[in-house]
PDB file of N, CA and C in Angstrom:
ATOM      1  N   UNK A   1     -19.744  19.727  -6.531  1.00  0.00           N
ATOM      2  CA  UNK A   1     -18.605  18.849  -6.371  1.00  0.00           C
ATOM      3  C   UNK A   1     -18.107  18.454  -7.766  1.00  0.00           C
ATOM      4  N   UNK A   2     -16.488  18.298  -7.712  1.00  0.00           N
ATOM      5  CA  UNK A   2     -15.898  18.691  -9.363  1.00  0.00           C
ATOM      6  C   UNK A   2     -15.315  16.621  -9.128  1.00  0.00           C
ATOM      7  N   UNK A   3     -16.056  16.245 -10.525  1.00  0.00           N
ATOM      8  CA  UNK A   3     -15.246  14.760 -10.522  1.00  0.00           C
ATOM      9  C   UNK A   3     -14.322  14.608 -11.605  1.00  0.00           C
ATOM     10  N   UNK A   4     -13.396  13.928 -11.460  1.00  0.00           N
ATOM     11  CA  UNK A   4     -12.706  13.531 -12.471  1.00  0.00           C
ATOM     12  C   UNK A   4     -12.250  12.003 -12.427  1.00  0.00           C
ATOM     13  N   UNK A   5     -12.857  11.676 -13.943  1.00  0.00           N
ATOM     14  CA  UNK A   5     -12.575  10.124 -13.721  1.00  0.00           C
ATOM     15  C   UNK A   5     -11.046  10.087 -15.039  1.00  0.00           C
ATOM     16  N   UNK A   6     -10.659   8.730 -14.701  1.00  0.00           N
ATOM     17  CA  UNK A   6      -9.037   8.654 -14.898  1.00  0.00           C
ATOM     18  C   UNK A   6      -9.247   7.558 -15.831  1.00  0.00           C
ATOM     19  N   UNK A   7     -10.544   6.386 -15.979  1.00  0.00           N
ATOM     20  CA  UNK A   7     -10.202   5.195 -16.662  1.00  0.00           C
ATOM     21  C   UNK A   7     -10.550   5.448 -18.186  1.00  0.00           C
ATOM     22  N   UNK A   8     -10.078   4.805 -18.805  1.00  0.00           N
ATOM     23  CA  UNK A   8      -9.565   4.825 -19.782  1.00  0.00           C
ATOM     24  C   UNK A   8     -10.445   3.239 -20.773  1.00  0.00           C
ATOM     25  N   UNK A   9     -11.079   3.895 -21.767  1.00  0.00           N
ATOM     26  CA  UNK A   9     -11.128   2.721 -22.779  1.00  0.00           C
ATOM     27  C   UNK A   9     -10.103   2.195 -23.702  1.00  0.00           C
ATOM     28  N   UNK A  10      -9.953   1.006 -23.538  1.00  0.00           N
ATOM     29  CA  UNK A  10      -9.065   0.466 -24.526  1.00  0.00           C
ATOM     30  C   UNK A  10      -9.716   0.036 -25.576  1.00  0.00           C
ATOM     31  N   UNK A  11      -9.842   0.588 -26.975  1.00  0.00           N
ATOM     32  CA  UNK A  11     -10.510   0.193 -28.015  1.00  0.00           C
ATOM     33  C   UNK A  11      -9.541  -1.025 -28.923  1.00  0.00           C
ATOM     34  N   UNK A  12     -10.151  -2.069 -29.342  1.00  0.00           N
ATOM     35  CA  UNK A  12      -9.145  -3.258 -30.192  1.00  0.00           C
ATOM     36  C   UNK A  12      -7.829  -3.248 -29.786  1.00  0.00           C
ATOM     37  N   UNK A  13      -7.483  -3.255 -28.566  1.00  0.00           N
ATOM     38  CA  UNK A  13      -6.384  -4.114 -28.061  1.00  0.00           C
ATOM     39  C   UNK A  13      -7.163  -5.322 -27.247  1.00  0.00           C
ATOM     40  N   UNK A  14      -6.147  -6.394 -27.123  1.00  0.00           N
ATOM     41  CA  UNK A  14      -6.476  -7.619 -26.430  1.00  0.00           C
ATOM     42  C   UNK A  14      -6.829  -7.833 -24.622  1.00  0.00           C
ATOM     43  N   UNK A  15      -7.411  -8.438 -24.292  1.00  0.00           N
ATOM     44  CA  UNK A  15      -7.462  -7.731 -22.472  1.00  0.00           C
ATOM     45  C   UNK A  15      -6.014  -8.601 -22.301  1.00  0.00           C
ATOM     46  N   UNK A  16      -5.687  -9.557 -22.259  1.00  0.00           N
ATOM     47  CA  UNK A  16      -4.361 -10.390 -21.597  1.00  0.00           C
ATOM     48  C   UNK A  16      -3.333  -9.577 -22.021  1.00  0.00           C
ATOM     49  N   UNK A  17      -2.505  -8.994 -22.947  1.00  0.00           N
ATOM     50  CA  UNK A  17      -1.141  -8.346 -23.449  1.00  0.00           C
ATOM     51  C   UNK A  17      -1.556  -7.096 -21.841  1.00  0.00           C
ATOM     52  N   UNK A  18      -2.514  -6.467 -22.458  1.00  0.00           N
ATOM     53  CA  UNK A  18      -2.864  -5.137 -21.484  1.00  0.00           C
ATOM     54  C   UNK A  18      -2.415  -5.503 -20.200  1.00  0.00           C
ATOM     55  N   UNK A  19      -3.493  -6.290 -19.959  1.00  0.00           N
ATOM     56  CA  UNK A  19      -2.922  -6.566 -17.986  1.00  0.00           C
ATOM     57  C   UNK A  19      -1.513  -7.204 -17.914  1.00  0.00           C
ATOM     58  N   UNK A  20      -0.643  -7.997 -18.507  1.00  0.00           N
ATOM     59  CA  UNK A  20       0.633  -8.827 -18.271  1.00  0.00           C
ATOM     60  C   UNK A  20       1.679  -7.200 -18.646  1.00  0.00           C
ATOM     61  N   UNK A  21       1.144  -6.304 -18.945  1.00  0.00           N
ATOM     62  CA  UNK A  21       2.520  -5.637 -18.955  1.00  0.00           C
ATOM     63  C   UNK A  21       2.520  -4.788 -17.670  1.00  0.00           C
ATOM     64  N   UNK A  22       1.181  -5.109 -16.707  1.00  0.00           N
ATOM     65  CA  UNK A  22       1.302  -4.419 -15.076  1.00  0.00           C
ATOM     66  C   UNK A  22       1.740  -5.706 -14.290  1.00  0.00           C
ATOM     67  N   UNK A  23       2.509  -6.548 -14.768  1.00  0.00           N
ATOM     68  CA  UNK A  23       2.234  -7.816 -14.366  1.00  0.00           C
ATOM     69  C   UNK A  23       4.089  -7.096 -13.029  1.00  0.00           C
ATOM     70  N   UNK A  24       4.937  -6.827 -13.621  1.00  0.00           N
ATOM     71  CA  UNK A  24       6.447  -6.184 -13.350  1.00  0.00           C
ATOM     72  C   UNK A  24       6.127  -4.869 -12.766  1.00  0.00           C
ATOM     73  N   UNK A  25       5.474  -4.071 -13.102  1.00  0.00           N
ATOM     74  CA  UNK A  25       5.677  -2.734 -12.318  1.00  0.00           C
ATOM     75  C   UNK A  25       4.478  -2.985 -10.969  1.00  0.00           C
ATOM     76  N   UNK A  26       3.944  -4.430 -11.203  1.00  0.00           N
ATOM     77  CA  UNK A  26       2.521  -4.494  -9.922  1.00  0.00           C
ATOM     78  C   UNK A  26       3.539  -4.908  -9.231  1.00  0.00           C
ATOM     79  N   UNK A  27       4.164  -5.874  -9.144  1.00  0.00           N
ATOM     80  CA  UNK A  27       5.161  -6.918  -8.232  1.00  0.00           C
ATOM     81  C   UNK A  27       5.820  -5.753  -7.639  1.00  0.00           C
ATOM     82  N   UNK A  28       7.013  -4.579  -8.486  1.00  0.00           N
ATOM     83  CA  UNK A  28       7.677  -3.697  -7.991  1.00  0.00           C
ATOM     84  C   UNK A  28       6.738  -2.469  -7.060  1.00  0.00           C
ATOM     85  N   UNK A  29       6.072  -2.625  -7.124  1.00  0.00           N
ATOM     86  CA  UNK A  29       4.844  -1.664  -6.227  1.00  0.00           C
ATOM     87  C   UNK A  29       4.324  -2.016  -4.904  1.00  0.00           C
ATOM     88  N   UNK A  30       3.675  -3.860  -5.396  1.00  0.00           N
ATOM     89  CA  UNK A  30       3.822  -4.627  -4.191  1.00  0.00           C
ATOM     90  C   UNK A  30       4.614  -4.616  -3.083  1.00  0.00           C
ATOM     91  N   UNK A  31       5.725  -4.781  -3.802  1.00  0.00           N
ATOM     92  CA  UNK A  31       7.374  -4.901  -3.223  1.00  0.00           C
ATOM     93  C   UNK A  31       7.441  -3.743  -2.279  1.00  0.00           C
ATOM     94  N   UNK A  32       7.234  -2.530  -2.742  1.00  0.00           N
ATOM     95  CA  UNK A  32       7.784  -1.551  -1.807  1.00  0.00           C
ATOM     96  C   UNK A  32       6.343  -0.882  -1.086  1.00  0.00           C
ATOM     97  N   UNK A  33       5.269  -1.544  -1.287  1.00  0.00           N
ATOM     98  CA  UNK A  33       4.266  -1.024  -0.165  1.00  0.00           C
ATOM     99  C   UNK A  33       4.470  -2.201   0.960  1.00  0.00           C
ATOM    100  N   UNK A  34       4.896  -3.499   0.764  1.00  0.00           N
ATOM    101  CA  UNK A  34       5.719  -4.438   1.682  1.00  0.00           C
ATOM    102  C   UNK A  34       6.905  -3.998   2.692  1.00  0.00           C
ATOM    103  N   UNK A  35       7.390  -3.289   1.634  1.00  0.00           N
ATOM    104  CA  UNK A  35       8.956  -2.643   2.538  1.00  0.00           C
ATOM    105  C   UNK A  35       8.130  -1.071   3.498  1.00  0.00           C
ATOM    106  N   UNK A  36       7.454  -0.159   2.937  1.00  0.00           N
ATOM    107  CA  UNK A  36       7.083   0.645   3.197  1.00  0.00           C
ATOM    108  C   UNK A  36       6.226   0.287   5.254  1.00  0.00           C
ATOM    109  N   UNK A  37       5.418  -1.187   4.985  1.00  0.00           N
ATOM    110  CA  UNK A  37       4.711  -1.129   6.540  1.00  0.00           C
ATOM    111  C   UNK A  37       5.692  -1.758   6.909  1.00  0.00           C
ATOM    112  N   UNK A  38       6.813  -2.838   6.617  1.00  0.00           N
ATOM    113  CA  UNK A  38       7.536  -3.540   7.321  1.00  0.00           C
ATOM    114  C   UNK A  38       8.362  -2.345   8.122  1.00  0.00           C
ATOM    115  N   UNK A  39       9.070  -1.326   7.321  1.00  0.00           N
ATOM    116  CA  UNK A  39       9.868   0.171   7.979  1.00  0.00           C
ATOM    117  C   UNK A  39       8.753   0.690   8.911  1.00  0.00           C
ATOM    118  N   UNK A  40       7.235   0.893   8.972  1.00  0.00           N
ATOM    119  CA  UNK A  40       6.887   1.349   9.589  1.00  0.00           C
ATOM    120  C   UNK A  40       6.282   0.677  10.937  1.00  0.00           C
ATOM    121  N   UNK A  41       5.983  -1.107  10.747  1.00  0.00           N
ATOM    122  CA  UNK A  41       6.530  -1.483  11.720  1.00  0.00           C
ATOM    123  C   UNK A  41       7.251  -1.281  12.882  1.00  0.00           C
ATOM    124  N   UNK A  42       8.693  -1.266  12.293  1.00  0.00           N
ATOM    125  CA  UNK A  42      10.013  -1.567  12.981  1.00  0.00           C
ATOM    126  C   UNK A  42       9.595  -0.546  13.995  1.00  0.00           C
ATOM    127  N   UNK A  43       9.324   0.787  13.341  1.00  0.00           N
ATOM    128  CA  UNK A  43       9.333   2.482  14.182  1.00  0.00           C
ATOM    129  C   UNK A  43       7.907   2.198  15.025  1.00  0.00           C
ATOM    130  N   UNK A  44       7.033   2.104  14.685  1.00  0.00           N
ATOM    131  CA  UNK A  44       6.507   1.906  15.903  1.00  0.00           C
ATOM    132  C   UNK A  44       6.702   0.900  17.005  1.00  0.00           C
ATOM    133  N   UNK A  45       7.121  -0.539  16.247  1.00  0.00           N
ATOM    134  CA  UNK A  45       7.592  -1.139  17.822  1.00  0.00           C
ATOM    135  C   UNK A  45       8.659  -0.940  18.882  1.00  0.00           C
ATOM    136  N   UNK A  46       9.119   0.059  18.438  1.00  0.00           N
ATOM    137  CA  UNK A  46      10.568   0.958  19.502  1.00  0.00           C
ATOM    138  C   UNK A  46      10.084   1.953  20.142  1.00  0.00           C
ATOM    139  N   UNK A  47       8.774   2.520  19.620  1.00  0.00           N
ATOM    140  CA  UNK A  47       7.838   3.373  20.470  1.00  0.00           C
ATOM    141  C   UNK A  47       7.551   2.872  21.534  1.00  0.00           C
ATOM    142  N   UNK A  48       7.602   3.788  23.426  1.00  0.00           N
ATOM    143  CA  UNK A  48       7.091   3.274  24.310  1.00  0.00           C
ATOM    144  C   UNK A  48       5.388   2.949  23.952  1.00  0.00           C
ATOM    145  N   UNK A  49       4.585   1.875  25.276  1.00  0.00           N
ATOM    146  CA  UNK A  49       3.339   2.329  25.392  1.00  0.00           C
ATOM    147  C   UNK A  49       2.844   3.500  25.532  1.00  0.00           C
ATOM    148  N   UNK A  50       3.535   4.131  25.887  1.00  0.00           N
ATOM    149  CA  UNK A  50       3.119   5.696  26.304  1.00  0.00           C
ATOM    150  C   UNK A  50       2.516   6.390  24.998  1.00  0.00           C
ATOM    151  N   UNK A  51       3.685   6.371  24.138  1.00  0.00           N
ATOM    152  CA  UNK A  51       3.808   7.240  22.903  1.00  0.00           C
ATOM    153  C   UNK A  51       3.082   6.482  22.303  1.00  0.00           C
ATOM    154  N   UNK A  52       2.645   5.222  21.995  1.00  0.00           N
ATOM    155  CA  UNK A  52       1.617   4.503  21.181  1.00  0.00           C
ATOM    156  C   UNK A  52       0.507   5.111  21.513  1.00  0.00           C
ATOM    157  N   UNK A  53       0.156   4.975  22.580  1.00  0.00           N
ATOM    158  CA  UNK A  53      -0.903   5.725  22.945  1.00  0.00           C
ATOM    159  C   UNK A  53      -1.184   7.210  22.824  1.00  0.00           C
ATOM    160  N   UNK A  54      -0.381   7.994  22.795  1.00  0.00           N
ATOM    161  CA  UNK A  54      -0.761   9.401  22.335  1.00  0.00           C
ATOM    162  C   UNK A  54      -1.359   9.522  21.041  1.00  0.00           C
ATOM    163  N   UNK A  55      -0.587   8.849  20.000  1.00  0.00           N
ATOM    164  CA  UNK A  55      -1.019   8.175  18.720  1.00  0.00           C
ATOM    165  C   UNK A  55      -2.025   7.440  18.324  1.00  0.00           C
ATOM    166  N   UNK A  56      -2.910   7.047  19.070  1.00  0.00           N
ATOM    167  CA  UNK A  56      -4.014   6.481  19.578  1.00  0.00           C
ATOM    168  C   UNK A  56      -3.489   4.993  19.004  1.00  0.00           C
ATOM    169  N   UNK A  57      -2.401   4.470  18.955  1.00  0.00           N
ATOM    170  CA  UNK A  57      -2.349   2.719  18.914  1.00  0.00           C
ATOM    171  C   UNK A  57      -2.098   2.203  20.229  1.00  0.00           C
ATOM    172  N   UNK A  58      -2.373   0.681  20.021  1.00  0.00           N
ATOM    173  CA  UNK A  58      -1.849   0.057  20.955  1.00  0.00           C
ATOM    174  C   UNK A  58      -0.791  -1.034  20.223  1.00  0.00           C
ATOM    175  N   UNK A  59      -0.162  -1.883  21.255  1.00  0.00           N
ATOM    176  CA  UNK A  59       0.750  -2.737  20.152  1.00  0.00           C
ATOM    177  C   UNK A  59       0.138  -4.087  19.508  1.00  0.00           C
ATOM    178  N   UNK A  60      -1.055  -4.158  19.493  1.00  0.00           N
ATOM    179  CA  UNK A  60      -1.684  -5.206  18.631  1.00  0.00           C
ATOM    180  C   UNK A  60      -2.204  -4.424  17.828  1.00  0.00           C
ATOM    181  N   UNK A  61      -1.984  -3.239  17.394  1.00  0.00           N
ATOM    182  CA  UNK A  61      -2.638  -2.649  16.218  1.00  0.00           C
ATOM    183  C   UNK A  61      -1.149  -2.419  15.053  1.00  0.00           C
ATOM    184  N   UNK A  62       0.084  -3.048  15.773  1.00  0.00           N
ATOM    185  CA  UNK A  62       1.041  -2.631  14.667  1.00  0.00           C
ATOM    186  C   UNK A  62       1.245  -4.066  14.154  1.00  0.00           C
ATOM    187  N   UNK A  63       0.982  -4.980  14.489  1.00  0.00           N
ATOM    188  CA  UNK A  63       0.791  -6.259  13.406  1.00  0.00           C
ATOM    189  C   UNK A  63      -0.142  -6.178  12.398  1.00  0.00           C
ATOM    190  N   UNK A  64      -1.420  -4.901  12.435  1.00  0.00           N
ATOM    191  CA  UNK A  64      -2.219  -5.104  11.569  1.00  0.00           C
ATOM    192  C   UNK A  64      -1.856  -4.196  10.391  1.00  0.00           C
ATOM    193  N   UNK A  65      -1.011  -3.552  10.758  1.00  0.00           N
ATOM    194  CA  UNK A  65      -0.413  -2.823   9.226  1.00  0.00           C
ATOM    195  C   UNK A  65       0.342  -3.146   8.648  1.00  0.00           C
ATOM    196  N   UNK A  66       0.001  -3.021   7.138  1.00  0.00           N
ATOM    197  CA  UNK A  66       0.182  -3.491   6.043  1.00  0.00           C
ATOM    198  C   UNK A  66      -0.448  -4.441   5.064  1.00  0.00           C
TER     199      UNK A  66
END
């Protein structure tokens, strides 16, 4: 099994500057994984029971996304 790790040392930079500049692109990310279940919401609650169920939901399982 092939791993690849992604993190990264930050050598003599400060930890606070580092994290406050994800401070705008976290919010804008937030933002649209918010918009992303709220849209997917909407589409499943226009789904009959029927079709929820083929899908294996029921409709107390589409309040839990997101």
């Amino acid at each position: 099994m092939a791993v690849f790790d992604t993190t990264r040392t930050s050598y003599g930079k400060p930890a606070v500057p580092g994290r406050m500049s994800f401070g705008f692109p976290g919010m804008l990310g937030a933002l649209a994984a918010w918009n992303d279940a709220r849209v997917t919401r909407k589409a499943l609650s226009k789904l009959s029971d029927r079709e929820l169920e083929d899908i294996g939901l029921t409709r107390s399982d589409i309040d839990r996304i997101g």
